[in-house]
Protein backbone atom coordinates (compact mmCIF):
# COMPACT_ATOMS: atom_id res chain seq x y z
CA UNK A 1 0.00 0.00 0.00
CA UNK A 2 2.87 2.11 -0.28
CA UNK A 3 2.09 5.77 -1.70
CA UNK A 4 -2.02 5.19 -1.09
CA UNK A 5 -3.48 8.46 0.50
CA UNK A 6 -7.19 8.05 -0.26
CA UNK A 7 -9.20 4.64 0.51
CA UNK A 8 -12.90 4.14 -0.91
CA UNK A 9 -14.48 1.00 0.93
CA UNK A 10 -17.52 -0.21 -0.36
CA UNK A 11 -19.30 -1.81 2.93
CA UNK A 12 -17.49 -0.31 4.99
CA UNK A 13 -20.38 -1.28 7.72
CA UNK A 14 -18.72 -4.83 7.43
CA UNK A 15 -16.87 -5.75 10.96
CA UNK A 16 -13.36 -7.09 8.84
CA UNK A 17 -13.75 -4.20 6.65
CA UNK A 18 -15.18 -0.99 9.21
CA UNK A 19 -11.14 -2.83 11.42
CA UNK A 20 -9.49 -1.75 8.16
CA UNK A 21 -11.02 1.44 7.76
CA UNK A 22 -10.03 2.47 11.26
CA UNK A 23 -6.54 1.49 11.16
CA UNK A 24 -6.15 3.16 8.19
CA UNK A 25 -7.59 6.20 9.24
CA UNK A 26 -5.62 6.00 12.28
CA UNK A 27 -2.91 5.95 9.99
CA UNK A 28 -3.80 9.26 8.94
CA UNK A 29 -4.74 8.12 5.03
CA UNK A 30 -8.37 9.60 3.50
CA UNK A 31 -11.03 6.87 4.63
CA UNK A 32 -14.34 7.06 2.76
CA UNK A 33 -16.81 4.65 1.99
CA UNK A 34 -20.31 3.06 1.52
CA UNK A 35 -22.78 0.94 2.89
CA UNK A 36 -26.07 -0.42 1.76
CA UNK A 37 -27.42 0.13 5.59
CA UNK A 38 -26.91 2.50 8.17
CA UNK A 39 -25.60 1.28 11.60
CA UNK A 40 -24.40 2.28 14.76
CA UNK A 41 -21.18 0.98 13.99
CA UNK A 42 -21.47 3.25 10.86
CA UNK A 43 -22.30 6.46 13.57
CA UNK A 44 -19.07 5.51 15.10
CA UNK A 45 -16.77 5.96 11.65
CA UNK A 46 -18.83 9.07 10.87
CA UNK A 47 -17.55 10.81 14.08
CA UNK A 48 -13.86 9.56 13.99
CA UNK A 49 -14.13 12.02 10.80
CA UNK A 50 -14.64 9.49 7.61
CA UNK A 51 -17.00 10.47 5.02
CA UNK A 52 -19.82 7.57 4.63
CA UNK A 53 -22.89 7.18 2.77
CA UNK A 54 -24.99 5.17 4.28
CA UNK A 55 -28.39 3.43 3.29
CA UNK A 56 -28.64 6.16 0.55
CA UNK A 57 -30.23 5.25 -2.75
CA UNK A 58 -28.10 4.17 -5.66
CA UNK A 59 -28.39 8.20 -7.23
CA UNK A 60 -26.78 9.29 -3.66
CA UNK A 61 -24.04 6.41 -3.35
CA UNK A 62 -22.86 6.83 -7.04
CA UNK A 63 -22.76 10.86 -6.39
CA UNK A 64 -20.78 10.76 -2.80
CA UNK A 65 -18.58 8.12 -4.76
CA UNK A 66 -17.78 10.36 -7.36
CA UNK A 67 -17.03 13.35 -5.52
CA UNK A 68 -14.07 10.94 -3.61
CA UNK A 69 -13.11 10.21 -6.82
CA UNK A 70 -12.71 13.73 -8.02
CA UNK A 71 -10.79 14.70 -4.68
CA UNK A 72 -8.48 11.54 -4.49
CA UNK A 73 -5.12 11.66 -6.97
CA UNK A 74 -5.73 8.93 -9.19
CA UNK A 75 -2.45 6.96 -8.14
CA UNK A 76 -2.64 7.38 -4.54
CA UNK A 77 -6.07 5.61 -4.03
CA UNK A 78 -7.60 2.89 -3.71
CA UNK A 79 -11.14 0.92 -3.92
CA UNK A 80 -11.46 -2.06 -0.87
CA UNK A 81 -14.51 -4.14 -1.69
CA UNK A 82 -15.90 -6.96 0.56
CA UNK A 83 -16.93 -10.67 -1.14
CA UNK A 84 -20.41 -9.55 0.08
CA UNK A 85 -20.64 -7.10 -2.96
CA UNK A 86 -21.56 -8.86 -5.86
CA UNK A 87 -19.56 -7.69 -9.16
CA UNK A 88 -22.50 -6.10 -10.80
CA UNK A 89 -22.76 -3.85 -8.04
CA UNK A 90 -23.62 0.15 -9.66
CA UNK A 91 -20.46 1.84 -7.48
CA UNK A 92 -18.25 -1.22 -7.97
CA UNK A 93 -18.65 -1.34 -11.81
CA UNK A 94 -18.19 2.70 -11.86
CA UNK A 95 -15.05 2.18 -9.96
CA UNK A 96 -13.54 -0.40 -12.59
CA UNK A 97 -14.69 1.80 -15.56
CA UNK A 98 -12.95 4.68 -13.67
CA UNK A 99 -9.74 2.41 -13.75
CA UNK A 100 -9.24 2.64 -10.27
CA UNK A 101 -7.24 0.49 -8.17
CA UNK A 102 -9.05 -2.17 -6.71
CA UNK A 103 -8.59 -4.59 -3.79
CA UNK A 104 -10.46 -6.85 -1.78
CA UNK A 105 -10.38 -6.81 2.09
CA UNK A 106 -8.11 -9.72 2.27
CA UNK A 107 -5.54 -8.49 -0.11
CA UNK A 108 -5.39 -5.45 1.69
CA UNK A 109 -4.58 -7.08 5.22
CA UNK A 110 -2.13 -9.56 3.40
CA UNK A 111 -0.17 -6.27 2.07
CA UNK A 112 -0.46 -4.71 5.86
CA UNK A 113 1.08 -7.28 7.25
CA UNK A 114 3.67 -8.65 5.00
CA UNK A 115 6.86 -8.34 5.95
CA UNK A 116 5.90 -7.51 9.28
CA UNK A 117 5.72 -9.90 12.62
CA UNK A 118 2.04 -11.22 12.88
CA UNK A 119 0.65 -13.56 14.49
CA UNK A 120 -2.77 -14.94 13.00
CA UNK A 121 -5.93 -17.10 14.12
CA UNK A 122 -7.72 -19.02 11.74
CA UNK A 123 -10.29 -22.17 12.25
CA UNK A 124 -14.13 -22.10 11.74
CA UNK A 125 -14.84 -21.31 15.38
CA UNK A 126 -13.36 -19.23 18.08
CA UNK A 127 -11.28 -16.53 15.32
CA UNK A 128 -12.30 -13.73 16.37
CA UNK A 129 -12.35 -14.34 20.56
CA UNK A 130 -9.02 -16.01 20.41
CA UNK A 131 -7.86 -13.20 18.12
CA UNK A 132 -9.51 -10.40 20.91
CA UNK A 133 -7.90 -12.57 24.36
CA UNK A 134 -4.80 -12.41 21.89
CA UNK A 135 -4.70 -8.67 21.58
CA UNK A 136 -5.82 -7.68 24.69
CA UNK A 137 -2.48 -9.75 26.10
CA UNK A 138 -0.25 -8.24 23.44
CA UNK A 139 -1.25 -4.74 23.76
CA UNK A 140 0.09 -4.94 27.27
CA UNK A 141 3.81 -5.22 25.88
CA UNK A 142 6.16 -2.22 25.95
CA UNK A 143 5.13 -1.51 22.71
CA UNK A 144 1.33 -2.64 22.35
CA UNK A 145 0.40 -4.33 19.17
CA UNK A 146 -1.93 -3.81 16.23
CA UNK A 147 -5.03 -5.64 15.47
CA UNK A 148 -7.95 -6.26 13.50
CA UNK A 149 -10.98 -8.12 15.39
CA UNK A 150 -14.04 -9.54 13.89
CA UNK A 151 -15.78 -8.11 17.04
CA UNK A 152 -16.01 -5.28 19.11
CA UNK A 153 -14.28 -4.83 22.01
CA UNK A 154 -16.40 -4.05 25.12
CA UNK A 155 -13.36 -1.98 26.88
CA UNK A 156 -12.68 -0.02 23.84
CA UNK A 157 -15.86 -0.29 22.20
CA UNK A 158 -13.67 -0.63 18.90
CA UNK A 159 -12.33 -3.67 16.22
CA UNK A 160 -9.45 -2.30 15.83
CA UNK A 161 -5.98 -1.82 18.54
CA UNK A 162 -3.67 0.75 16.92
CA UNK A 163 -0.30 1.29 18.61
CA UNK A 164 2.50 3.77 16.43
CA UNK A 165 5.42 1.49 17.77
CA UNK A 166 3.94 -1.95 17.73
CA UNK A 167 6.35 -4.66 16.83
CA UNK A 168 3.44 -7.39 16.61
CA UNK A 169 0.17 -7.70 14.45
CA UNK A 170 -3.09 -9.93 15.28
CA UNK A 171 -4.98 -10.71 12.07
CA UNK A 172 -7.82 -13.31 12.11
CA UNK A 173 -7.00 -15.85 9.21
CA UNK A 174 -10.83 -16.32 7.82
CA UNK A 175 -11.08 -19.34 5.99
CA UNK A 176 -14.43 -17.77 3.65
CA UNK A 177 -12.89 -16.90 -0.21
CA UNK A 178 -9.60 -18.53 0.71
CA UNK A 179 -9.04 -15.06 2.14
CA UNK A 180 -6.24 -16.32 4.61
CA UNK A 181 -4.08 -17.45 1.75
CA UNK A 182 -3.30 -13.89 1.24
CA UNK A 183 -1.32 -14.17 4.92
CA UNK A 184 1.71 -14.69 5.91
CA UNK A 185 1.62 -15.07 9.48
CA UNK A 186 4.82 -15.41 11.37
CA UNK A 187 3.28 -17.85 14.08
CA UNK A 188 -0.37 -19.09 13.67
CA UNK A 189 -3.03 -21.12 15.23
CA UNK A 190 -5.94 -23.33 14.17
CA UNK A 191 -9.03 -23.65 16.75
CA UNK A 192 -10.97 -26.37 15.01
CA UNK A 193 -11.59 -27.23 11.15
CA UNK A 194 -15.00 -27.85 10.71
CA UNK A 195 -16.01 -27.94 7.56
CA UNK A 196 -18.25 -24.86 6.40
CA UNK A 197 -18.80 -22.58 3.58
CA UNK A 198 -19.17 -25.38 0.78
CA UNK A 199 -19.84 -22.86 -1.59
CA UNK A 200 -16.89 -21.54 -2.03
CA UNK A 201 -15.10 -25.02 -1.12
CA UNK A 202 -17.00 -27.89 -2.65
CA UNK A 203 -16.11 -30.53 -0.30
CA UNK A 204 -15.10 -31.16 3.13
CA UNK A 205 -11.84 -32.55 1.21
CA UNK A 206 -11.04 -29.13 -0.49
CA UNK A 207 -12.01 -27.69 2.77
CA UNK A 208 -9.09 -29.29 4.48
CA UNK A 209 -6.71 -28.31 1.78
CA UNK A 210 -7.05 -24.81 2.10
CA UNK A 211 -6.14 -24.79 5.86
CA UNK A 212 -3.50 -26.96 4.76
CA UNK A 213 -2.20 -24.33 1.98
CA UNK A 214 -2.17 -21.84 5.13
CA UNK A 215 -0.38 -23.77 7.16
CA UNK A 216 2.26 -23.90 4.97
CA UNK A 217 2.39 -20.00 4.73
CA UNK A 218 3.13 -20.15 8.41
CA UNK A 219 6.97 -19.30 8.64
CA UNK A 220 7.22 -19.73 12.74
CA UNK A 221 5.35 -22.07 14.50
CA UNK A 222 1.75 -23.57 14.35
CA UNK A 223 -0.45 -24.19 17.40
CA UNK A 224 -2.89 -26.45 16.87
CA UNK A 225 -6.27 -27.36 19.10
CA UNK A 226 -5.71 -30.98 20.52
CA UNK A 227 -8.91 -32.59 18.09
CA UNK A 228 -7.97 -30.85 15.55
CA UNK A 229 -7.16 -33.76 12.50
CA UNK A 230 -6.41 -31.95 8.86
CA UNK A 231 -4.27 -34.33 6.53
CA UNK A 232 -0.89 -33.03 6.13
CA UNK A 233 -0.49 -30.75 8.81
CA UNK A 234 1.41 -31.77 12.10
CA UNK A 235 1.50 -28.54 14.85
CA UNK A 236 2.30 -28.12 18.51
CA UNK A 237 -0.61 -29.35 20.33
CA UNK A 238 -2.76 -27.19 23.06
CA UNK A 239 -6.33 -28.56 24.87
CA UNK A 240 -8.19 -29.24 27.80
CA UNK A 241 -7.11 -32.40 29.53
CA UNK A 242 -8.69 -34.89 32.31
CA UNK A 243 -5.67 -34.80 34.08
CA UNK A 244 -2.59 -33.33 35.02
CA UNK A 245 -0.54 -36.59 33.61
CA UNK A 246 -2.50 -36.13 30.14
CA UNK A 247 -1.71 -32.60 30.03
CA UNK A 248 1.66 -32.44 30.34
CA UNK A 249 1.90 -34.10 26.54
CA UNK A 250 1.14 -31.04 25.35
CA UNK A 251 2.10 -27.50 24.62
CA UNK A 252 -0.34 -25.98 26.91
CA UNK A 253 -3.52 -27.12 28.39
CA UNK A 254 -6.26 -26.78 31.43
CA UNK A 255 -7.19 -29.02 33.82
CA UNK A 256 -9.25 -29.51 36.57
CA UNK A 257 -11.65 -26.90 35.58
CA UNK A 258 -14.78 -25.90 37.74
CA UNK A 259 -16.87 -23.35 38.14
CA UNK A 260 -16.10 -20.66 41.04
CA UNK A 261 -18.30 -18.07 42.24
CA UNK A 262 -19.66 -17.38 38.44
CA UNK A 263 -15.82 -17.83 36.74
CA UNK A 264 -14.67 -20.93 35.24
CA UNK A 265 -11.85 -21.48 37.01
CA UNK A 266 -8.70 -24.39 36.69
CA UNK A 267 -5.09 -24.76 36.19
CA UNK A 268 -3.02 -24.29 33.44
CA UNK A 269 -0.28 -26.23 32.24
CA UNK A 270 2.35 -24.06 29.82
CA UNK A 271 6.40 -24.05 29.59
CA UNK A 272 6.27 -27.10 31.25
CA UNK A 273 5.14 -25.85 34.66
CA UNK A 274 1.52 -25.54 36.33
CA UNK A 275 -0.08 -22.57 37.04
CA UNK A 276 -3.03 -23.05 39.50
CA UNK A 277 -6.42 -20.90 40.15
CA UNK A 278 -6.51 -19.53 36.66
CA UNK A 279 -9.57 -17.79 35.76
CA UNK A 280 -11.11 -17.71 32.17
CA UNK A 281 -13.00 -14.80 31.63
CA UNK A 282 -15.69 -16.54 28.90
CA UNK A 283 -17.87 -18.71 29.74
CA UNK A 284 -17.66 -22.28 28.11
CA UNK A 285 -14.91 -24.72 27.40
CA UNK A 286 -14.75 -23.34 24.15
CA UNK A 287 -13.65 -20.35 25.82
CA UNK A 288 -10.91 -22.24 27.31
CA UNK A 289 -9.45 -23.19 24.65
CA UNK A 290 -9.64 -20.22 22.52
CA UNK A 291 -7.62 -18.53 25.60
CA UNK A 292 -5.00 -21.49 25.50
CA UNK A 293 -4.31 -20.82 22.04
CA UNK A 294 -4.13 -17.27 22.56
CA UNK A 295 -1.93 -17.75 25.07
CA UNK A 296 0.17 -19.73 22.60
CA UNK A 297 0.26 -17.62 20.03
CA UNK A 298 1.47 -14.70 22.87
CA UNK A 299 4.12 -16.61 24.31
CA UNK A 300 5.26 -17.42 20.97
CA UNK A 301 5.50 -13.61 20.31
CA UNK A 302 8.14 -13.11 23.60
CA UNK A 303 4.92 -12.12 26.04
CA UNK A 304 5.50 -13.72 29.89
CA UNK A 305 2.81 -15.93 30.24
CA UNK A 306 2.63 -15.13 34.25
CA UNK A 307 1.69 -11.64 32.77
CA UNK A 308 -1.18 -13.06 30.41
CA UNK A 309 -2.56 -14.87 33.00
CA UNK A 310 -2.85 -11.89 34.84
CA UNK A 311 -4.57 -10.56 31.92
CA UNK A 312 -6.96 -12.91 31.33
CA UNK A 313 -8.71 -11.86 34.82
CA UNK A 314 -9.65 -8.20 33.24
CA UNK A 315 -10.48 -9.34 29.97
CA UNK A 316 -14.10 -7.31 29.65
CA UNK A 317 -15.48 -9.51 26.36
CA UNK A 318 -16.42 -8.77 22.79
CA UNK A 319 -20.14 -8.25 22.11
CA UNK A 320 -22.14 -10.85 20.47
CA UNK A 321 -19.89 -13.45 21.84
CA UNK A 322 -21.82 -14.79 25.05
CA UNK A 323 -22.64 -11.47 25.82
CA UNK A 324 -24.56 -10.68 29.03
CA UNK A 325 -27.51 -8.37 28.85
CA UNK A 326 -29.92 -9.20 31.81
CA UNK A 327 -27.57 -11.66 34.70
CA UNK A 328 -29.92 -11.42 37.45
CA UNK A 329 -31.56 -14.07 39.69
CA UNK A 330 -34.97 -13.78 38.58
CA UNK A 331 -33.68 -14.11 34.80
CA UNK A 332 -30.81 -14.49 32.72
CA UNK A 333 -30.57 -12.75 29.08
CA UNK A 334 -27.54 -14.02 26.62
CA UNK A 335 -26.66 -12.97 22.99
CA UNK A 336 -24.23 -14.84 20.83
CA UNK A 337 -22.80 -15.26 17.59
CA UNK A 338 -23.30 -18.85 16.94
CA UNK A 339 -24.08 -19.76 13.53
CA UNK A 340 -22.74 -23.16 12.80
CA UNK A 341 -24.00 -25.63 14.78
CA UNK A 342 -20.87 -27.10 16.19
CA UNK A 343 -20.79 -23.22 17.76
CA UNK A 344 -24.51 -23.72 18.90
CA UNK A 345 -24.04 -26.72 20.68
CA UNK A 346 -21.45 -25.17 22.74
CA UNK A 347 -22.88 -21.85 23.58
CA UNK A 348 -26.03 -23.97 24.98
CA UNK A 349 -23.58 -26.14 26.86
CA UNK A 350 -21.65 -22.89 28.13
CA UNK A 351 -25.23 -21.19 29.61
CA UNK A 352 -26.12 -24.82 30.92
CA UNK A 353 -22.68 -25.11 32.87
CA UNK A 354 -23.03 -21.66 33.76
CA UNK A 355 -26.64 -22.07 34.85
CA UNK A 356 -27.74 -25.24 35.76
CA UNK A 357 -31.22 -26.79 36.03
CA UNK A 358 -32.80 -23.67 34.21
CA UNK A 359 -34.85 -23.58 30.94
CA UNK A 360 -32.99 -22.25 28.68
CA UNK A 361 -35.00 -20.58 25.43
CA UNK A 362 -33.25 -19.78 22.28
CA UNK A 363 -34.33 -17.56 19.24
CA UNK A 364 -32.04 -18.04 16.20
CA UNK A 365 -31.80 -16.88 13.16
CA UNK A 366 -29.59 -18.95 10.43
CA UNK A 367 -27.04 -17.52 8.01
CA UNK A 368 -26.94 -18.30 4.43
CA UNK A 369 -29.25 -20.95 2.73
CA UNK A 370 -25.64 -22.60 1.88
CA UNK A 371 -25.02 -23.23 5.25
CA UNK A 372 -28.43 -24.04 6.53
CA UNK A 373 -28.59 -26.58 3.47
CA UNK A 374 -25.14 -28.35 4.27
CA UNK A 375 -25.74 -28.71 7.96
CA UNK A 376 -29.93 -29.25 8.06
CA UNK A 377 -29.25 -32.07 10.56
CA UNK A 378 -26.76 -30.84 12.16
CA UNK A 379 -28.23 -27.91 13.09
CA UNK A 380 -31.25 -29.33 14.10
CA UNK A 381 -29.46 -31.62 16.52
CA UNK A 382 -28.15 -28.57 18.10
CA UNK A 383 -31.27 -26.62 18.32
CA UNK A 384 -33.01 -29.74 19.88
CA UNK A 385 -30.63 -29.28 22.96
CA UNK A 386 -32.55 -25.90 23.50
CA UNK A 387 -35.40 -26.34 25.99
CA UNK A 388 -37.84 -24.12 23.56
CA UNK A 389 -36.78 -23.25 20.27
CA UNK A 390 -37.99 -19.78 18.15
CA UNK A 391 -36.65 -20.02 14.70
CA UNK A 392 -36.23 -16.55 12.88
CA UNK A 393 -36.06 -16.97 8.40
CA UNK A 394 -32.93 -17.70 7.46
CA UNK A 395 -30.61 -13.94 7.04
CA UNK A 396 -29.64 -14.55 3.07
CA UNK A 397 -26.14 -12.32 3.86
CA UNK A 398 -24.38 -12.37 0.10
CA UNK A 399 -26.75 -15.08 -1.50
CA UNK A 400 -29.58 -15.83 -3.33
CA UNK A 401 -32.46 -18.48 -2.32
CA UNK A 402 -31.63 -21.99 -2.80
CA UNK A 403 -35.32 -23.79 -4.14
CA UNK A 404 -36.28 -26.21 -0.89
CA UNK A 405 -33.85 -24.35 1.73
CA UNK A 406 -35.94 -22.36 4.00
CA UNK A 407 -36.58 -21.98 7.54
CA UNK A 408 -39.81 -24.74 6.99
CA UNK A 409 -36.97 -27.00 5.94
CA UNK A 410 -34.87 -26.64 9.18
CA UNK A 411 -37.64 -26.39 11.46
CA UNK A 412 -39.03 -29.77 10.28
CA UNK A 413 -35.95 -31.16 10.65
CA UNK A 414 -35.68 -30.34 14.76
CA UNK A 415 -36.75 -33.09 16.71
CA UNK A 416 -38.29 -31.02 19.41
CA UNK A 417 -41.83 -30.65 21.11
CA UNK A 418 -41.69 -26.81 22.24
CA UNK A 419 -40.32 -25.36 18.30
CA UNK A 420 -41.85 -22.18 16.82
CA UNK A 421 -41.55 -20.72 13.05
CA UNK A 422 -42.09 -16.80 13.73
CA UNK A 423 -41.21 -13.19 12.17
CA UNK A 424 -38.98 -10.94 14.04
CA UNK A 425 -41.75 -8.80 14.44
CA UNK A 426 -43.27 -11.39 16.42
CA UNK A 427 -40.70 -12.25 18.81
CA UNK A 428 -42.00 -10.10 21.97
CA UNK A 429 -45.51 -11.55 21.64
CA UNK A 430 -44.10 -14.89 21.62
CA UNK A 431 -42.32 -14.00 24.97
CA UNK A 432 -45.34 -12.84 26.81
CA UNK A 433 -46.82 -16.38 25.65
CA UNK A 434 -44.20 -18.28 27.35
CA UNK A 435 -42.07 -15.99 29.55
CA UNK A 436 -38.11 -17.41 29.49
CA UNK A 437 -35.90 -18.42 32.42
CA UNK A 438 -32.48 -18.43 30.61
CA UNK A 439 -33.01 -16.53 27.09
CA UNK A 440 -30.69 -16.60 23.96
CA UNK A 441 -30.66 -15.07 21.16
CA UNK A 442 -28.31 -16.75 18.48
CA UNK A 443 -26.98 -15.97 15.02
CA UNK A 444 -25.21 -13.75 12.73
CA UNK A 445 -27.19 -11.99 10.12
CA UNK A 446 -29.44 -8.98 11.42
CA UNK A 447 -30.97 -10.53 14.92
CA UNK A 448 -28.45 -8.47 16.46
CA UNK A 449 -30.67 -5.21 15.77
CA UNK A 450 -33.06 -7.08 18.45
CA UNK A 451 -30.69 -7.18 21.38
CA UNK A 452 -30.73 -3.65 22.61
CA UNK A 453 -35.04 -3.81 22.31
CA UNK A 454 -35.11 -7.22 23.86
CA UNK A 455 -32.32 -6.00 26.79
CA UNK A 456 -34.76 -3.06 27.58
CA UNK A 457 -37.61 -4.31 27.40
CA UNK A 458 -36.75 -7.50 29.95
CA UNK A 459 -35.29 -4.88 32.67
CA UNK A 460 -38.45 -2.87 32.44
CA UNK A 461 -40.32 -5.55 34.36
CA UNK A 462 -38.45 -8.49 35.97
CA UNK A 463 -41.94 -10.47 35.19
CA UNK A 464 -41.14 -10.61 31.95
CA UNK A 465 -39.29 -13.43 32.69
CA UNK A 466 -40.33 -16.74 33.93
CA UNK A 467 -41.60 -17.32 37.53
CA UNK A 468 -39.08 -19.50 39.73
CA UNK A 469 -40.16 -21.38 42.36
């Protein structure tokens, strides 16, 4: 990116691509951009000082486009686009008829951080909170760190950590579009290796071959989640463990782990000594390991793992990842992220293990008709381990219907007595009709937009929730 001054990103409301934006800005390059809705997140990038058009009509977007274009000297900018975008899109072609530059997110991040130390998190789950516990380690270090989080981070309220003299960058290695294979992390870790996003991959076969192609663009070393099996890769080994004799095969791992006034608490085994009474700061075993491989990846890097540990303890969260919005005795509120099911089976287990012997109701709303096709039973497995299910139409993201994949198709395919096919509109009434102990809201398109309502309205009147007795 040498010699850009001006950056155009078109959905720039995207989390990977709004990280970019604000680095870049930070920077002190030109940021503009566009995206199809309007957002807080959007707000936020307005008053940092970027020029956005948001949820304009196509007249608007092409005009505020076009004046950036006039501004910008032709060979010091640049057009980011997301996959989400589709080719034909009105700004999109104007840009490539206006011979400008263009780049997608992931070739952008590959030319911020090669040549430079980075450290990078891919797998299907756990990216982005393994990338954040990462980070928030790092940025401890002399000279802090840089990083670019799928998530927002409750402290900062921000996806992006920015330091002028960091020595390390934290990049989450997303598997969608083969995007990670524009990386070239210095050390690296995979979480898990599930396969997903078929569309782009074909197979489960062709899914493991691109992690594999990754791993071989990892120059230090590469951590890898104890379960984790891809042909052709062999990495240093982290996990949880029954016991202290089984743990000390590995890398790093936790043990004895238990639950302690609210905190998951255990010990940790890493540079082959134990380190008892750690608390994890997320709730899960998921959790756990995403902070052992974080943990890794920072000690890797030169970080003291005495001090990380010490971290971990003030680690405040990243929203939509087991977030908290009601934790009270007469009720407990939850929002998550989870949109494959291997990630919905263990958020449930997390609030169970968290919360046990309450009902737990979840409302979720699947992503993509590819993904809701490839994993029909699957996710109706996971779903079924809800004690009442609401099932939202499936959030289309980038694609277009598939004929037979609908939300009638997954709910028919949960083997559950207490399942209900609503609108969003109609989630509130459904709530009054049967009042939840433990609620949930899961899923990555556009149910977030419900959390903030949903939050307010269950502190306005503590009956809103379910009687105990």
């Amino acid at each position: 990116m040498t010699g850009t001054t001006h950056v155009y990103f078109i959905g720039i409301g995207g989390i990977g691509m709004s990280a970019i934006a604000r680095y870049l800005h930070a920077e002190g390059m030109a940021v503009a951009g566009y995206d199809r809705t309007d957002s807080e997140l959007i707000t936020q990038l307005k008053a940092s000082g970027m020029s956005i058009s948001a949820g304009a009509s196509e007249t608007e977007a092409m005009e505020h486009f076009n004046r950036w274009l006039d501004e910008a000297p032709h060979e010091q900018a640049l057009v980011v686009r997301t996959p989400a975008v589709p080719d034909d899109f009105p700004v999109l072609v104007h840009a490539r008829e206006s011979d400008c530059r263009i780049a997608k997110r992931s070739e952008v991040l590959g030319w911020l951080t090669e040549n430079e130390p980075t450290l990078a998190v891919a797998g299907t789950h756990g990216k982005t909170t393994t990338s954040a516990l990462l980070a928030h380690m790092m940025n401890e270090r002399p000279h802090g760190c840089r990083a670019f989080i799928g998530g927002i981070l409750v402290g900062t309220q921000s996806n992006t950590v920015w330091s002028a003299n960091a020595d390390w960058t934290v990049v989450e290695a997303d598997e969608f579009d083969r995007s990670f294979l524009h990386l070239h992390p210095t050390h690296a870790a995979i979480t898990s290796a599930d396969p997903d996003h078929l569309d782009v991959y074909g197979d489960s076969a062709s899914f493991q071959n691109g992690f594999k192609a990754f791993s071989e663009r990892v120059s230090g070393s590469l951590f890898l989640e104890a379960n984790v099996q891809i042909n052709g890769i062999e990495g240093i080994r982290y996990g949880i463990a029954d016991d202290r004799e089984s743990a000390e095969i590995w890398h790093a791992a936790a043990t004895n782990l238990h639950i302690e006034k609210g905190w998951l608490t255990g010990d940790v085994w890493m540079k082959q000594r134990w380190h008892e009474g750690v608390r994890f700061p997320l709730a899960g075993m998921h959790n756990v390991l995403n902070a052992l491989a974080a943990l890794c990846l920072a000690e890797a890097a030169g970080a003291v793992v005495e001090i990380c540990l010490l971290q971990l303890a003030n680690f405040e969260g990243i929203e939509r990842r087991f977030a908290y919005h009601v934790r009270a005795d007469h009720g407990i509120y939850i929002d998550d992220y989870a949109h494959h099911p291997v990630e919905l089976e263990a958020a449930i287990a997390a609030a169970r293990l968290h919360h046990p012997g309450r009902e737990i109701t979840g409302i979720f709303q699947p992503h993509l008709f590819s993904r809701t096709r490839d994993n029909l039973v699957e996710f109706g497995r996971a779903l079924a381990r809800l004690d009442r299910v609401f099932l939202l139409p499936i959030y289309p993201a980038r694609e277009v219907p598939i004929p037979g994949i609908d939300s009638q198709a997954l709910f028919e395919n949960i083997p559950h007595p207490h399942k209900y096919l609503i609108e969003s509109n109609q989630i509130f009434d459904n709530l009054k009709d049967y009042p939840p102990d433990v609620l949930m809201t899961l899923g990555a398109g556009d149910i977030d937009r419900c959390v903030q309502p949903l939050a307010h309205w269950l502190k306005e009147d503590p009956r809103r929730f379910k009687a105990r007795t």
